[in-house]
Protein backbone atom coordinates (compact mmCIF):
# COMPACT_ATOMS: atom_id res chain seq x y z
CA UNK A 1 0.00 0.00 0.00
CA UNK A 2 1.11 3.67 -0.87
CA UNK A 3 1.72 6.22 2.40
CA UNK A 4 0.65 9.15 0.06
CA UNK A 5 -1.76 12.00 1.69
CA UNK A 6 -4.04 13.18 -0.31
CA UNK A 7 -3.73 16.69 -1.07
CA UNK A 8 -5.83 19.78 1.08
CA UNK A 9 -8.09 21.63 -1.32
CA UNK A 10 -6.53 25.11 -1.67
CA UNK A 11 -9.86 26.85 -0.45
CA UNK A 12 -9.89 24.76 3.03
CA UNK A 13 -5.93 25.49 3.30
CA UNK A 14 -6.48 28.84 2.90
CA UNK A 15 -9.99 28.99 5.59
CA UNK A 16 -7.71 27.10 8.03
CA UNK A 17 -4.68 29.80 7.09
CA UNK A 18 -6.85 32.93 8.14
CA UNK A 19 -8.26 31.36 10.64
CA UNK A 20 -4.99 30.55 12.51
CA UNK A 21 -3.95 33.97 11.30
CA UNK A 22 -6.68 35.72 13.29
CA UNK A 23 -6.33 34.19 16.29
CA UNK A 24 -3.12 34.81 16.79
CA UNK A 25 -2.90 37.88 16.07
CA UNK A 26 -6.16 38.25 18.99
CA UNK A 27 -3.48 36.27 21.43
CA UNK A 28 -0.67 39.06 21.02
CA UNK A 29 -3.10 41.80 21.06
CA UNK A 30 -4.26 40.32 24.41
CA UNK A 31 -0.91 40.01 25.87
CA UNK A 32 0.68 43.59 24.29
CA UNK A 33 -2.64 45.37 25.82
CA UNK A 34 -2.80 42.94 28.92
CA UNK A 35 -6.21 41.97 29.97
CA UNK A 36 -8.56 43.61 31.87
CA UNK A 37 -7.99 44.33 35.53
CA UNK A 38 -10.27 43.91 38.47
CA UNK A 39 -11.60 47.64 38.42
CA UNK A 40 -12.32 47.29 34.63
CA UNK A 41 -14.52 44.01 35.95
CA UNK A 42 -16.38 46.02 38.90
CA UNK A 43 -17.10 48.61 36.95
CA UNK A 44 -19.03 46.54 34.33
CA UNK A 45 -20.70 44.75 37.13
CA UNK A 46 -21.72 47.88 38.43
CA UNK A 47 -22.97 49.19 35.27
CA UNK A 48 -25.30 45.71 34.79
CA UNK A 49 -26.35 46.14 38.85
CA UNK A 50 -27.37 50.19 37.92
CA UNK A 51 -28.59 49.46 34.47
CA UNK A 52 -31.51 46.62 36.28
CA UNK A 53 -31.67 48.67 39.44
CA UNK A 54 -32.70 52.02 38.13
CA UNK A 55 -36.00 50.33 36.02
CA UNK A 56 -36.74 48.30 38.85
CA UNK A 57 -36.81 50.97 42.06
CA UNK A 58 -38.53 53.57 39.34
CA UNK A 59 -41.12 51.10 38.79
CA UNK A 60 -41.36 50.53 42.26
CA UNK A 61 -41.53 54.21 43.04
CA UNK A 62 -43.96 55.17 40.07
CA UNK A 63 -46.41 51.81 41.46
CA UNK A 64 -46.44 53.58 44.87
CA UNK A 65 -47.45 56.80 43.69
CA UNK A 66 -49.72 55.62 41.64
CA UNK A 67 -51.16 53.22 44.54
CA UNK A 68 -51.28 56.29 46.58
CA UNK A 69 -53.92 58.76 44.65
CA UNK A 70 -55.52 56.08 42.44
CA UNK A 71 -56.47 53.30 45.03
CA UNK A 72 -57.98 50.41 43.67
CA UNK A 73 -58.20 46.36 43.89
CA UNK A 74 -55.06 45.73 42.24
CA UNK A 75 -51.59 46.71 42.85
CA UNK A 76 -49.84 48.53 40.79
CA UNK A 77 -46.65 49.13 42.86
CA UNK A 78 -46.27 45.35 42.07
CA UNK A 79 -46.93 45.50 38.46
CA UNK A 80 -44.58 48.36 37.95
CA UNK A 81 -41.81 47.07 40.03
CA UNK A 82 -42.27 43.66 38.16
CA UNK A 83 -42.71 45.79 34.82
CA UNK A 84 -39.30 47.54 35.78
CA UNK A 85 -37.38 44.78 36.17
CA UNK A 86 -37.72 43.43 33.06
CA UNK A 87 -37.03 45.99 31.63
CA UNK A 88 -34.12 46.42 33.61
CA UNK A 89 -33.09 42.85 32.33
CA UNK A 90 -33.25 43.70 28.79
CA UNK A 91 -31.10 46.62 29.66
CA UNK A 92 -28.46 44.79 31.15
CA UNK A 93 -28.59 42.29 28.03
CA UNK A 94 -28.06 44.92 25.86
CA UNK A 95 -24.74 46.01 28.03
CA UNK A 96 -23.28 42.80 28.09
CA UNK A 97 -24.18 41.59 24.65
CA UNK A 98 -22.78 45.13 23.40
CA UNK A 99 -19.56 44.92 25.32
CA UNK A 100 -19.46 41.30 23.88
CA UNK A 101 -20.07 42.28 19.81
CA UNK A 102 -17.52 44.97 20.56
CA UNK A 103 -14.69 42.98 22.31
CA UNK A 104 -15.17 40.26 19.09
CA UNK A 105 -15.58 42.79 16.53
CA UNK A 106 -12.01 44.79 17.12
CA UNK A 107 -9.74 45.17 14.14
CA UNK A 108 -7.33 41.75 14.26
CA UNK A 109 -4.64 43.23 12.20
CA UNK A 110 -3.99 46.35 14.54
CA UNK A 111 0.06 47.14 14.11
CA UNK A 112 0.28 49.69 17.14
């Protein structure tokens, strides 16, 4: 039997070429930048924790009021609060999946 390899199709070579390529060129960019410190990792934290807080103690606030001078059988200080926490939630998705699109989207070939 023949030990002869068949032969890579240019077009894969080339996908698995770039694709090496690009990731390490996102490994030395990582370690010429360094990566994030703790403070850069509180402070995102405490922009999700604001981001769902705000919505949620507004809610709360406006529920109360609205409780208050407009008494009736249901509970709208609930419904609010409930109301802005979600969306408080889909705030703090669209943080994170921002920061995310934006930390996978920088330019690969920087040459600072």
């Amino acid at each position: 039997m023949s030990d002869e390899r068949k032969p890579v199709p240019p077009n894969e070579e080339t996908h698995l070429d770039s694709e090496l390529s690009r990731k390490i060129a996102r490994k030395l960019r990582v370690q010429r930048e360094g990566k994030p410190g703790v403070w850069s990792g509180l402070g995102m934290f405490g922009l999700v924790g604001w981001s769902v807080a705000v919505p949620t103690i507004l809610g709360a606030l406006v529920g109360m009021w609205w409780d208050h001078h407009h008494p009736g059988t249901h509970s709208w200080t609930l419904a609010l609060l409930m109301a802005g926490l979600v969306i408080g939630c889909a705030n703090a998705w669209h943080w994170i999946s921002q920061e995310d699109k934006a930390m996978h989207e920088q330019p690969e070939d920087r040459d600072d």
